[in-house]
C-alpha atoms as a PDB file:
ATOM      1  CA  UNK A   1      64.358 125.838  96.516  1.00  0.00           C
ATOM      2  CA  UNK A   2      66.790 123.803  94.280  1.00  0.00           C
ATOM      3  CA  UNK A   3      69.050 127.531  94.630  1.00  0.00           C
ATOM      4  CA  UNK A   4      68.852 127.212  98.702  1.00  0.00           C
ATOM      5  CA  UNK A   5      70.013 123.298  98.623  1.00  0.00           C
ATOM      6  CA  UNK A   6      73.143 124.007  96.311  1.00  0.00           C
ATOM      7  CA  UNK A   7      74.230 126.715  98.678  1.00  0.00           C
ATOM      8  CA  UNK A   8      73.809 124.779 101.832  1.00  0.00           C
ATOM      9  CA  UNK A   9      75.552 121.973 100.051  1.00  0.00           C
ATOM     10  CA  UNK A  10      78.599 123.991  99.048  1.00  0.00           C
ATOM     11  CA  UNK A  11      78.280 125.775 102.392  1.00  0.00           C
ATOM     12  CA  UNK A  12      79.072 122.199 103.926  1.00  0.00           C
ATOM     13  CA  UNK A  13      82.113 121.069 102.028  1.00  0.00           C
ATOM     14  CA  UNK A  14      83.469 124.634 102.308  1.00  0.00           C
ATOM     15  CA  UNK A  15      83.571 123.728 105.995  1.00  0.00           C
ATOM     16  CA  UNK A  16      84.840 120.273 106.275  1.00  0.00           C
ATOM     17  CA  UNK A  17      87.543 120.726 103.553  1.00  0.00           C
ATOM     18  CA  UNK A  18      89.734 122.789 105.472  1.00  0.00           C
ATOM     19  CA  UNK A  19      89.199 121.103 108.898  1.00  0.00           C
ATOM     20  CA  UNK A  20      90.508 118.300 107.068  1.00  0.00           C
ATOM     21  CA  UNK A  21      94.183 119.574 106.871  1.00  0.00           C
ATOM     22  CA  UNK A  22      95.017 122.580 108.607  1.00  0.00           C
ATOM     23  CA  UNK A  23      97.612 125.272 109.121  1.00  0.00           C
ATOM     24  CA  UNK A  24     101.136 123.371 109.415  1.00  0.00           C
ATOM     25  CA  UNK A  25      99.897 119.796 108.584  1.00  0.00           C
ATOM     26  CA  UNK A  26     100.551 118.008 105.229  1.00  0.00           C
ATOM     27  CA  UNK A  27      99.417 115.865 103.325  1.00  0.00           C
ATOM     28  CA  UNK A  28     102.055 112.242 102.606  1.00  0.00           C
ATOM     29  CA  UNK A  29     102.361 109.323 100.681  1.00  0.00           C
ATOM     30  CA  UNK A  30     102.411 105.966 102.887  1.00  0.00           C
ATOM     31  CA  UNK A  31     102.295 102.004 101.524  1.00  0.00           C
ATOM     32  CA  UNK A  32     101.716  99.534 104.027  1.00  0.00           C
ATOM     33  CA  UNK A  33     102.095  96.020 104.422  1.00  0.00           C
ATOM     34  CA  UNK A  34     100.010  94.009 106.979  1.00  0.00           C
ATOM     35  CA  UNK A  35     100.056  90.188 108.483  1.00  0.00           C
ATOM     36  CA  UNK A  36      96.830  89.117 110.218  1.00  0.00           C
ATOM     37  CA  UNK A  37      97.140  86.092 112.683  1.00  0.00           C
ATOM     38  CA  UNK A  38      95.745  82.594 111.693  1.00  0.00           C
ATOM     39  CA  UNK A  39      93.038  83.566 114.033  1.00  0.00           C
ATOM     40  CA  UNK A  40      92.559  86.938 112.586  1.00  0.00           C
ATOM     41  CA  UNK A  41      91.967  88.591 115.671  1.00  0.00           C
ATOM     42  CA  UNK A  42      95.402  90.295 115.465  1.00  0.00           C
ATOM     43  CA  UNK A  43      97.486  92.280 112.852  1.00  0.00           C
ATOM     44  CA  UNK A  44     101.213  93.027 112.612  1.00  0.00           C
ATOM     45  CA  UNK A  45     101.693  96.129 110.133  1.00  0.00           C
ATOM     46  CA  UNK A  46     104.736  97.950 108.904  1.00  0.00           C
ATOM     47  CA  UNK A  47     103.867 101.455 107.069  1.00  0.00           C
ATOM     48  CA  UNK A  48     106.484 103.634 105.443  1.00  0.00           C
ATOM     49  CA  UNK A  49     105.481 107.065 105.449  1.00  0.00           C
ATOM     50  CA  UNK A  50     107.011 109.524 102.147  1.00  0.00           C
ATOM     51  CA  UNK A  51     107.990 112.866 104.512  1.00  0.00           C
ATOM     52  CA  UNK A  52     110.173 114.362 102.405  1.00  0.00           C
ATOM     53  CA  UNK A  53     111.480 113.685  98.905  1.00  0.00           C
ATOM     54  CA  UNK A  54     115.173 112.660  98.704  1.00  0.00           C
ATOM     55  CA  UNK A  55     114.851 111.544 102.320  1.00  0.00           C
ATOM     56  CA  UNK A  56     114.646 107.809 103.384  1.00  0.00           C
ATOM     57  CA  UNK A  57     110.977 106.641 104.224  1.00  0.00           C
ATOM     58  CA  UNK A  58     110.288 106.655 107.675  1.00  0.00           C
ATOM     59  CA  UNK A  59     108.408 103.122 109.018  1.00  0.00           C
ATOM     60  CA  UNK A  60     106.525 102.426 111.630  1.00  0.00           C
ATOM     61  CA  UNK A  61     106.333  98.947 112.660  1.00  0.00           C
ATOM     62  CA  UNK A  62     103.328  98.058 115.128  1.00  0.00           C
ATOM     63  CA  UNK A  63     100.785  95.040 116.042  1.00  0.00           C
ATOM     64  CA  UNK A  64      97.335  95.946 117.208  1.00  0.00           C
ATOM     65  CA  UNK A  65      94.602  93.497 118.649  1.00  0.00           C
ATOM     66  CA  UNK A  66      91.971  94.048 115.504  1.00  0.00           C
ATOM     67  CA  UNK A  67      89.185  93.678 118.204  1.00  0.00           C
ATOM     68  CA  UNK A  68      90.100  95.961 120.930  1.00  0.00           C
ATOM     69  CA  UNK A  69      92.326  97.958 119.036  1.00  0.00           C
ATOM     70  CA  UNK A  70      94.754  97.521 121.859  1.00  0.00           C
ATOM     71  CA  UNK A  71      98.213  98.321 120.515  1.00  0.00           C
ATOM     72  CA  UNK A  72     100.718  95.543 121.585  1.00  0.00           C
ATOM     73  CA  UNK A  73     103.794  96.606 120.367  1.00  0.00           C
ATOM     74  CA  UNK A  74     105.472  99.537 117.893  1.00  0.00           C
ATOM     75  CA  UNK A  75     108.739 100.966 116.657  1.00  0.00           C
ATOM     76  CA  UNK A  76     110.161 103.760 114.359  1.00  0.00           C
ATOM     77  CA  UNK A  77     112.554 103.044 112.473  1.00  0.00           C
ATOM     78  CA  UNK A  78     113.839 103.738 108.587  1.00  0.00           C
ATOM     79  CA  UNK A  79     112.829 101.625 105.632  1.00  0.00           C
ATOM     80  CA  UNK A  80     114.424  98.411 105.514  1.00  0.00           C
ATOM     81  CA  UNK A  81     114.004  94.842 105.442  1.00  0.00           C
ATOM     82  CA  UNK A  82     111.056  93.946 107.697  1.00  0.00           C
ATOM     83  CA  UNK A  83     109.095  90.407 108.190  1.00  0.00           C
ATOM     84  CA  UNK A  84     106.682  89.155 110.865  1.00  0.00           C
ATOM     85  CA  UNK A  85     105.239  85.583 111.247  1.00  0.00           C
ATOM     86  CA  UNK A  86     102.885  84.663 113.661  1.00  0.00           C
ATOM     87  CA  UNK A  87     102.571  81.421 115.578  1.00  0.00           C
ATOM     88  CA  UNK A  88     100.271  78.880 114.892  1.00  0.00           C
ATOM     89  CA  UNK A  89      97.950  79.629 117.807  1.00  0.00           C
ATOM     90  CA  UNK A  90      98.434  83.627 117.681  1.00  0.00           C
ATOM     91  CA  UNK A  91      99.879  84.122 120.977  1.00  0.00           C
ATOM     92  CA  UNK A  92     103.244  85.555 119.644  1.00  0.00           C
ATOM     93  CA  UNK A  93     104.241  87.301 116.746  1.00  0.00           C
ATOM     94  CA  UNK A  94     107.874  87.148 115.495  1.00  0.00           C
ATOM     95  CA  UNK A  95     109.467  90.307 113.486  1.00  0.00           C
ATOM     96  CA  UNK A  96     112.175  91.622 112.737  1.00  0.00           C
ATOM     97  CA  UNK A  97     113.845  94.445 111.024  1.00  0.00           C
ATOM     98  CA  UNK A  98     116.821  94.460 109.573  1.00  0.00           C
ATOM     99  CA  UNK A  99     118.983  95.606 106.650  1.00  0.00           C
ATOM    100  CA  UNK A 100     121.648  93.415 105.250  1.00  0.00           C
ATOM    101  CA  UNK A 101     124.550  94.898 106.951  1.00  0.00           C
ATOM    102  CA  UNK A 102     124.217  95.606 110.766  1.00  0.00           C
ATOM    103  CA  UNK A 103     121.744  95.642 113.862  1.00  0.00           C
ATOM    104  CA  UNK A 104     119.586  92.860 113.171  1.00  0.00           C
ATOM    105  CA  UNK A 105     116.905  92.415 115.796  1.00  0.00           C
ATOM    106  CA  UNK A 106     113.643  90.393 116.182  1.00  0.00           C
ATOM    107  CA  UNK A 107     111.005  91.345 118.567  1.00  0.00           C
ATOM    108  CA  UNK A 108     108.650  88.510 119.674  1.00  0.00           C
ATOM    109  CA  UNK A 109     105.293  90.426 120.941  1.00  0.00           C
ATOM    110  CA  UNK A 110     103.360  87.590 122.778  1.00  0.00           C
ATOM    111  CA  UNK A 111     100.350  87.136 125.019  1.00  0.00           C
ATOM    112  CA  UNK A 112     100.693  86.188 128.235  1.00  0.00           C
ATOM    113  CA  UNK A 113      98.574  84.151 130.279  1.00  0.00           C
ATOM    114  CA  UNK A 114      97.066  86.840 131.787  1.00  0.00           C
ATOM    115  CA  UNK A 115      96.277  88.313 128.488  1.00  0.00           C
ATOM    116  CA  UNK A 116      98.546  91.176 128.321  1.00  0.00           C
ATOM    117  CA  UNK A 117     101.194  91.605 125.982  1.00  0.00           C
ATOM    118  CA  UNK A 118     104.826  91.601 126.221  1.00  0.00           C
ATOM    119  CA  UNK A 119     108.041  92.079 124.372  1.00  0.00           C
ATOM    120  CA  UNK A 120     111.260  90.109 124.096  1.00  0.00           C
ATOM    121  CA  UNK A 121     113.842  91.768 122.215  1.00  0.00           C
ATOM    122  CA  UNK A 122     116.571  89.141 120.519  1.00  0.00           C
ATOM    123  CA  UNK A 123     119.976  91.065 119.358  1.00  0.00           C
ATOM    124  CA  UNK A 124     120.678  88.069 116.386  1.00  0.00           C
ATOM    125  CA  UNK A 125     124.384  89.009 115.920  1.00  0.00           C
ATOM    126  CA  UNK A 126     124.664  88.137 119.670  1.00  0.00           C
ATOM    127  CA  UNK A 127     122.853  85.363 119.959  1.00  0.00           C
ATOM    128  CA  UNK A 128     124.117  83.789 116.920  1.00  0.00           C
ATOM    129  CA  UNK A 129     127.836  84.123 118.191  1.00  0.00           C
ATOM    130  CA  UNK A 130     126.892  82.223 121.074  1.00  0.00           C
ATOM    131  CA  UNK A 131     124.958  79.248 119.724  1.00  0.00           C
ATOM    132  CA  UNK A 132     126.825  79.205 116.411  1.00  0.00           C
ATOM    133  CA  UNK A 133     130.783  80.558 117.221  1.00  0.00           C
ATOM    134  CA  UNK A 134     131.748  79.090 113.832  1.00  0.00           C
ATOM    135  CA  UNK A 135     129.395  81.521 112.035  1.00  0.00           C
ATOM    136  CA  UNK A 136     131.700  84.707 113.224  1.00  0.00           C
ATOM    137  CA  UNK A 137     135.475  83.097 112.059  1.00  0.00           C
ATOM    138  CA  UNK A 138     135.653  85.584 110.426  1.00  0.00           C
ATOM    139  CA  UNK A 139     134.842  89.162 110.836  1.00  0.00           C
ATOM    140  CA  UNK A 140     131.355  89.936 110.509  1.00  0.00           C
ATOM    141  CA  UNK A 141     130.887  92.309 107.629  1.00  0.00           C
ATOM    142  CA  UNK A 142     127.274  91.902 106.421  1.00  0.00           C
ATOM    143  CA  UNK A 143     124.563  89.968 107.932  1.00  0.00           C
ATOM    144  CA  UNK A 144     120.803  89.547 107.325  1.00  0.00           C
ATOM    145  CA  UNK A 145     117.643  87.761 107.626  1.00  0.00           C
ATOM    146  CA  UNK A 146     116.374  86.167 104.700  1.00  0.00           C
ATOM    147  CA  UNK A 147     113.611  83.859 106.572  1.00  0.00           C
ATOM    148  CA  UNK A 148     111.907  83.172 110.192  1.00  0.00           C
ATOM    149  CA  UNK A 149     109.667  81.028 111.034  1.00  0.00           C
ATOM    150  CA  UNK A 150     108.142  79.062 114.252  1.00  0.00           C
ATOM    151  CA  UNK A 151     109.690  75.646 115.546  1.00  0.00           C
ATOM    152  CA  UNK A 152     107.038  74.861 118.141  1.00  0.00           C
ATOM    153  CA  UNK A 153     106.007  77.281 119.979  1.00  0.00           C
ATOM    154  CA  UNK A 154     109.451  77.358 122.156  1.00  0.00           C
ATOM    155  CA  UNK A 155     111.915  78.650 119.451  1.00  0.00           C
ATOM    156  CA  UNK A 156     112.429  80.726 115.867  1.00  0.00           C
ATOM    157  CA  UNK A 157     114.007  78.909 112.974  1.00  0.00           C
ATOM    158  CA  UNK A 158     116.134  81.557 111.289  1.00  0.00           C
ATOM    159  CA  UNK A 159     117.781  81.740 107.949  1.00  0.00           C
ATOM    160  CA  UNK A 160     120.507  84.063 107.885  1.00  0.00           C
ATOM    161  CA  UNK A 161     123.600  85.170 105.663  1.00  0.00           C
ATOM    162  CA  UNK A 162     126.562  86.056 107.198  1.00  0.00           C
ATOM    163  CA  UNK A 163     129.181  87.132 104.967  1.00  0.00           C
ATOM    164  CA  UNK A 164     127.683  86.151 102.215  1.00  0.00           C
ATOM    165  CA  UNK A 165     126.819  82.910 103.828  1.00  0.00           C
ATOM    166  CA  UNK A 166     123.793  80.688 104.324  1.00  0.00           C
ATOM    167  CA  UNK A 167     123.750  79.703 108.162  1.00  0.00           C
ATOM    168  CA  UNK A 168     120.660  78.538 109.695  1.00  0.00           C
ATOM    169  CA  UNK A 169     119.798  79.057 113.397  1.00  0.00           C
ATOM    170  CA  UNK A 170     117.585  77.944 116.121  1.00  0.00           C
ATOM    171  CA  UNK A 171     116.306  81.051 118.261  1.00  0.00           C
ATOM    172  CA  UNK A 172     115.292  80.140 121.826  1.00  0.00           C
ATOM    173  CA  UNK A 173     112.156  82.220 122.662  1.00  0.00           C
ATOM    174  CA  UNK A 174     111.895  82.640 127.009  1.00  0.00           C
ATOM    175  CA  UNK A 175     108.747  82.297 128.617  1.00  0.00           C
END
């Protein structure tokens, strides 16, 4: 009797081990970093995924109602610097991803009235030049985001270096 149980017991994880990863699937590292909404019914995550060693990370940068599991926004990318900050009532999450030395962006996933999400994509380098032309005297070489955060709910307070240099910059947000 004990015999039989051992059998069908080894029986079963014979079975599910292999349907776990099969023929041309692997197995990868992954960290992941994750910023829940003051309400906590929303999550924005970033995950770097190990494919290959030698090779930059991959990441995978995505927000996801916790409750519905809806997925409101995502985008592949490479490892780099990434942040997200969430408005005080958790209609609209800020993020951005950006290294320190060229196509800085910020997404701003909100909800809209009607409950559905959308995305406004803000190119920094280009909006900085035109509410701050002092900032780009000089060639840009380098720039980066070292802090966002909400003014309101109308606008993004940004701390950037450009150059080298501290500049700080109001981001309109549209409706």
């Amino acid at each position: 009797m004990q015999l039989a149980a051992t059998s069908a017991l080894a029986i079963s994880f014979a079975l599910a081990w292999p349907s776990a990863i099969v023929a041309g699937q692997q197995e990868i590292q992954s960290s992941a970093v994750g910023v829940q909404s003051p309400d906590r019914n929303c999550e924005a995550y970033w995950v770097d995924l190990f494919t290959t060693a030698g090779r930059q990370a991959r990441r995978v940068i995505f927000v996801v109602e916790s409750t519905s599991n809806q997925l409101a926004f995502a985008h592949s990318t490479f490892q780099r610097n990434t942040g997200a900050v969430w408005n005080s009532q958790s209609t609209a999450c800020a993020i951005f991803d950006a290294p320190d030395n060229a196509n800085v962006y910020v997404w701003v996933v909100k909800r809209r009235a009607d409950q559905k999400w959308a995305v406004e994509t803000i190119d920094v380098e280009k909006a900085v030049a035109r509410l701050m032309p002092s900032a780009f005297a000089e060639n840009v070489v380098r720039m980066g985001i070292e802090k966002l955060s909400w003014e309101g709910e109308e606008s993004l307070n940004a701390h950037l270096t450009v150059n080298g240099k501290p500049i700080e910059v109001r981001l309109p947000i549209s409706e």
